[in-house]
N, C-alpha and C. Protein backbone atom coordinates (compact mmCIF):
# COMPACT_ATOMS: atom_id res chain seq x y z
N UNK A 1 16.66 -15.27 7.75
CA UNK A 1 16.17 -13.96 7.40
C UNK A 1 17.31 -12.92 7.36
N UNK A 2 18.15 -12.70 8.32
CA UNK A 2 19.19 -11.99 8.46
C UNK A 2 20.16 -12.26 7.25
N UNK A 3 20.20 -13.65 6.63
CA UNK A 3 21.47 -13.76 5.71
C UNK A 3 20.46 -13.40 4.39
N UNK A 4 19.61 -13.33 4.50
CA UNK A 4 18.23 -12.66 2.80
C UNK A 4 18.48 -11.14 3.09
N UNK A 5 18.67 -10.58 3.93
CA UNK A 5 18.43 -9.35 4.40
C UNK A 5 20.01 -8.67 4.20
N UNK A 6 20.72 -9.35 4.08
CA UNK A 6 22.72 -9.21 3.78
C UNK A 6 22.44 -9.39 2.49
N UNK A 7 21.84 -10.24 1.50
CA UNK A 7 21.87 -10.24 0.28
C UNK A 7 21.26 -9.08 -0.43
N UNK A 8 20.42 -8.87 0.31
CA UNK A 8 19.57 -7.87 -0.93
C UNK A 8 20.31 -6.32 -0.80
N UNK A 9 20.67 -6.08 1.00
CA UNK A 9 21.46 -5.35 0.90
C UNK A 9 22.68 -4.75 -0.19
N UNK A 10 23.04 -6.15 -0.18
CA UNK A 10 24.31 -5.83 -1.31
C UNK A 10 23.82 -5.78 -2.64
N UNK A 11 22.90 -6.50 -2.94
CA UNK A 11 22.30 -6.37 -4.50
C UNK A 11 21.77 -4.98 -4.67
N UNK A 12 21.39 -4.13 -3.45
CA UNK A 12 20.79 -2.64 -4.21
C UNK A 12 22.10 -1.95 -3.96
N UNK A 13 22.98 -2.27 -3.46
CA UNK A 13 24.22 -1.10 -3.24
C UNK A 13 24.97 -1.88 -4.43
N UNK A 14 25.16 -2.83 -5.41
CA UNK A 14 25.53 -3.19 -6.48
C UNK A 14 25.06 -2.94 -7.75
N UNK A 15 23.29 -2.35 -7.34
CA UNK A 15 22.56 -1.36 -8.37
C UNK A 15 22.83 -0.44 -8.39
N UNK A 16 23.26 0.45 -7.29
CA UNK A 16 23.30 1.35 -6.92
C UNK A 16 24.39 2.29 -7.76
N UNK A 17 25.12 1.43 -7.72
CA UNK A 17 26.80 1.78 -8.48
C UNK A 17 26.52 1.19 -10.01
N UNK A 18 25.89 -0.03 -10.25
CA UNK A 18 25.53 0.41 -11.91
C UNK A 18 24.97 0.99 -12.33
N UNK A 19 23.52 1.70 -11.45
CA UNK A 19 22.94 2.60 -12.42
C UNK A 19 23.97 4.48 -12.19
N UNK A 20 24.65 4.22 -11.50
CA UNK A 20 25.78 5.46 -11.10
C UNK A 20 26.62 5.77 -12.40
N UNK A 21 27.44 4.12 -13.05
CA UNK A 21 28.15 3.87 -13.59
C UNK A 21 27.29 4.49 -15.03
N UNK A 22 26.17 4.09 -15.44
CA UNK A 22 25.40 4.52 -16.65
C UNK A 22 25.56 5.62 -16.91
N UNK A 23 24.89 6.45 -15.62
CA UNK A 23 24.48 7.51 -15.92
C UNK A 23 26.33 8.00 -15.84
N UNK A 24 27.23 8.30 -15.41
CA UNK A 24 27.98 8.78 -15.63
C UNK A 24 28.98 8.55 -16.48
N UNK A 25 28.32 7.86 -17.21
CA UNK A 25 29.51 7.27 -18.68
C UNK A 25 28.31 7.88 -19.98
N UNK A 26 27.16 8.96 -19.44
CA UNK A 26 26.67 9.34 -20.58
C UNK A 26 25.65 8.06 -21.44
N UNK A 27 25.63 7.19 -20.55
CA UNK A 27 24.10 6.53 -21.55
C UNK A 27 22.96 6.85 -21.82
N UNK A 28 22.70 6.30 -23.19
CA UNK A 28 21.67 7.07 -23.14
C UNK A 28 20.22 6.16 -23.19
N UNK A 29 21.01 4.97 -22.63
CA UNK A 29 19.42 3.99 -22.40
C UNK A 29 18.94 4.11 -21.62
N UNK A 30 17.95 4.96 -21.41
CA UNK A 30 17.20 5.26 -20.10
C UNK A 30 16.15 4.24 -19.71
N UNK A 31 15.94 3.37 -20.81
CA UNK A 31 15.09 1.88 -20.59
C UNK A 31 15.55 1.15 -19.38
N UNK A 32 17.12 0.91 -19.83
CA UNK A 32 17.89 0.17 -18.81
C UNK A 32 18.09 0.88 -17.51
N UNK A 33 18.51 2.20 -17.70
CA UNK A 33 18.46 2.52 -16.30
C UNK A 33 17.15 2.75 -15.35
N UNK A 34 16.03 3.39 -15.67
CA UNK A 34 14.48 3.40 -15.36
C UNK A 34 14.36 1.65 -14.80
N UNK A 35 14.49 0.93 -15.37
CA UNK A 35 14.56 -0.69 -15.23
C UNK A 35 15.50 -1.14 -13.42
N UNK A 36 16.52 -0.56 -14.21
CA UNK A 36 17.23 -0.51 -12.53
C UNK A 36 17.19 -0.14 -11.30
N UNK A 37 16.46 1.24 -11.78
CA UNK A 37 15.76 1.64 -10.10
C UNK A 37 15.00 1.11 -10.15
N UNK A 38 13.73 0.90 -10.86
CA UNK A 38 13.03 0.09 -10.77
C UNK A 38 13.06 -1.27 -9.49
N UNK A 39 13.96 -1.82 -9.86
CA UNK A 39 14.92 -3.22 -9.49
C UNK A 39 15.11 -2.71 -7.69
N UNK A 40 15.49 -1.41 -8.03
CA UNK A 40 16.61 -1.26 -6.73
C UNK A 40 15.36 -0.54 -6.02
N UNK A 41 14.31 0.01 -5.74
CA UNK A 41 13.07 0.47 -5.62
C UNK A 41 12.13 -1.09 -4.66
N UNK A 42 12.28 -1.96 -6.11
CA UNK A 42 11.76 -2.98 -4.92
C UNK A 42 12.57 -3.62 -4.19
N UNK A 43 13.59 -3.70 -3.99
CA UNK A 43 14.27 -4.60 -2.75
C UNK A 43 14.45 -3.48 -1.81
N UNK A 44 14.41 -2.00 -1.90
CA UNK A 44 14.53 -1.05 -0.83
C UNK A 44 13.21 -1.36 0.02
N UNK A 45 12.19 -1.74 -0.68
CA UNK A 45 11.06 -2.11 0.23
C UNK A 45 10.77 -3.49 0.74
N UNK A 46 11.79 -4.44 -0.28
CA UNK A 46 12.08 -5.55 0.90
C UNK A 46 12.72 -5.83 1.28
N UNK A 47 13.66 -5.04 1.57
CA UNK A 47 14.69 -4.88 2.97
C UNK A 47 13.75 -4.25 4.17
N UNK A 48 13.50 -3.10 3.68
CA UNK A 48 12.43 -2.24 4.50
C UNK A 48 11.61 -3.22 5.54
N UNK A 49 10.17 -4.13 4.92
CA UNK A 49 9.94 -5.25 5.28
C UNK A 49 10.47 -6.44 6.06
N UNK A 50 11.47 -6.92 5.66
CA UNK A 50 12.51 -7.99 6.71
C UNK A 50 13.27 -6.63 8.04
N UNK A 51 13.51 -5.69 7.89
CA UNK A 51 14.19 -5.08 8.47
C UNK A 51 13.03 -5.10 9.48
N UNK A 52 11.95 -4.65 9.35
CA UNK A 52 10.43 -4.34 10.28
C UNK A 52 10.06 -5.83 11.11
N UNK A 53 10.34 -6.84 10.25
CA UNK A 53 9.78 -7.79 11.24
C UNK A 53 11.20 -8.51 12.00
N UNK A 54 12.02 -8.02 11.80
CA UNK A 54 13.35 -8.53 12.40
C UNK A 54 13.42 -7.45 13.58
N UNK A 55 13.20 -6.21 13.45
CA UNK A 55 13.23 -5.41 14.73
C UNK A 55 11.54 -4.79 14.66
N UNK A 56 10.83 -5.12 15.68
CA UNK A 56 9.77 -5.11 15.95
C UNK A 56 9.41 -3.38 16.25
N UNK A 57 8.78 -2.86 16.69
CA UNK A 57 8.77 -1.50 17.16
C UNK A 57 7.98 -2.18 18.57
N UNK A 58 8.51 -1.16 19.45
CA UNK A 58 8.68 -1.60 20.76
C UNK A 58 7.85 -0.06 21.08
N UNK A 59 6.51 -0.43 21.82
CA UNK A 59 5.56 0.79 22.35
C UNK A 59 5.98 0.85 23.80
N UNK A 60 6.12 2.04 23.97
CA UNK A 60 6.75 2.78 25.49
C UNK A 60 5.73 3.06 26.12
């Protein structure tokens, strides 16, 4: 779980910087970029997910 949870990490911080790269080189495919957050949107919520059941919340 921890080494799925290192991957996806890096796959949205590798979106992160292409859809950066788009938008600041003036593209104007907003298909492709809309597509990419898209992309980077769902692995923020399954990281989110593995992150939750890897550290539990602990009631005081």
């Amino acid at each position: 779980m921890r080494k799925r949870l290192e991957v996806l990490k890096i796959e949205h911080r590798d979106l992160d910087a292409a859809i950066d790269a788009l938008t600041g080189a003036g593209s104007n495919d907003q298909l492709q970029i809309a597509r990419l957050k898209k992309r980077k949107l769902k692995l923020k919520d399954q990281i989110a997910m593995i992150e939750d059941y890897l550290i539990p919340d602990i009631i005081a």
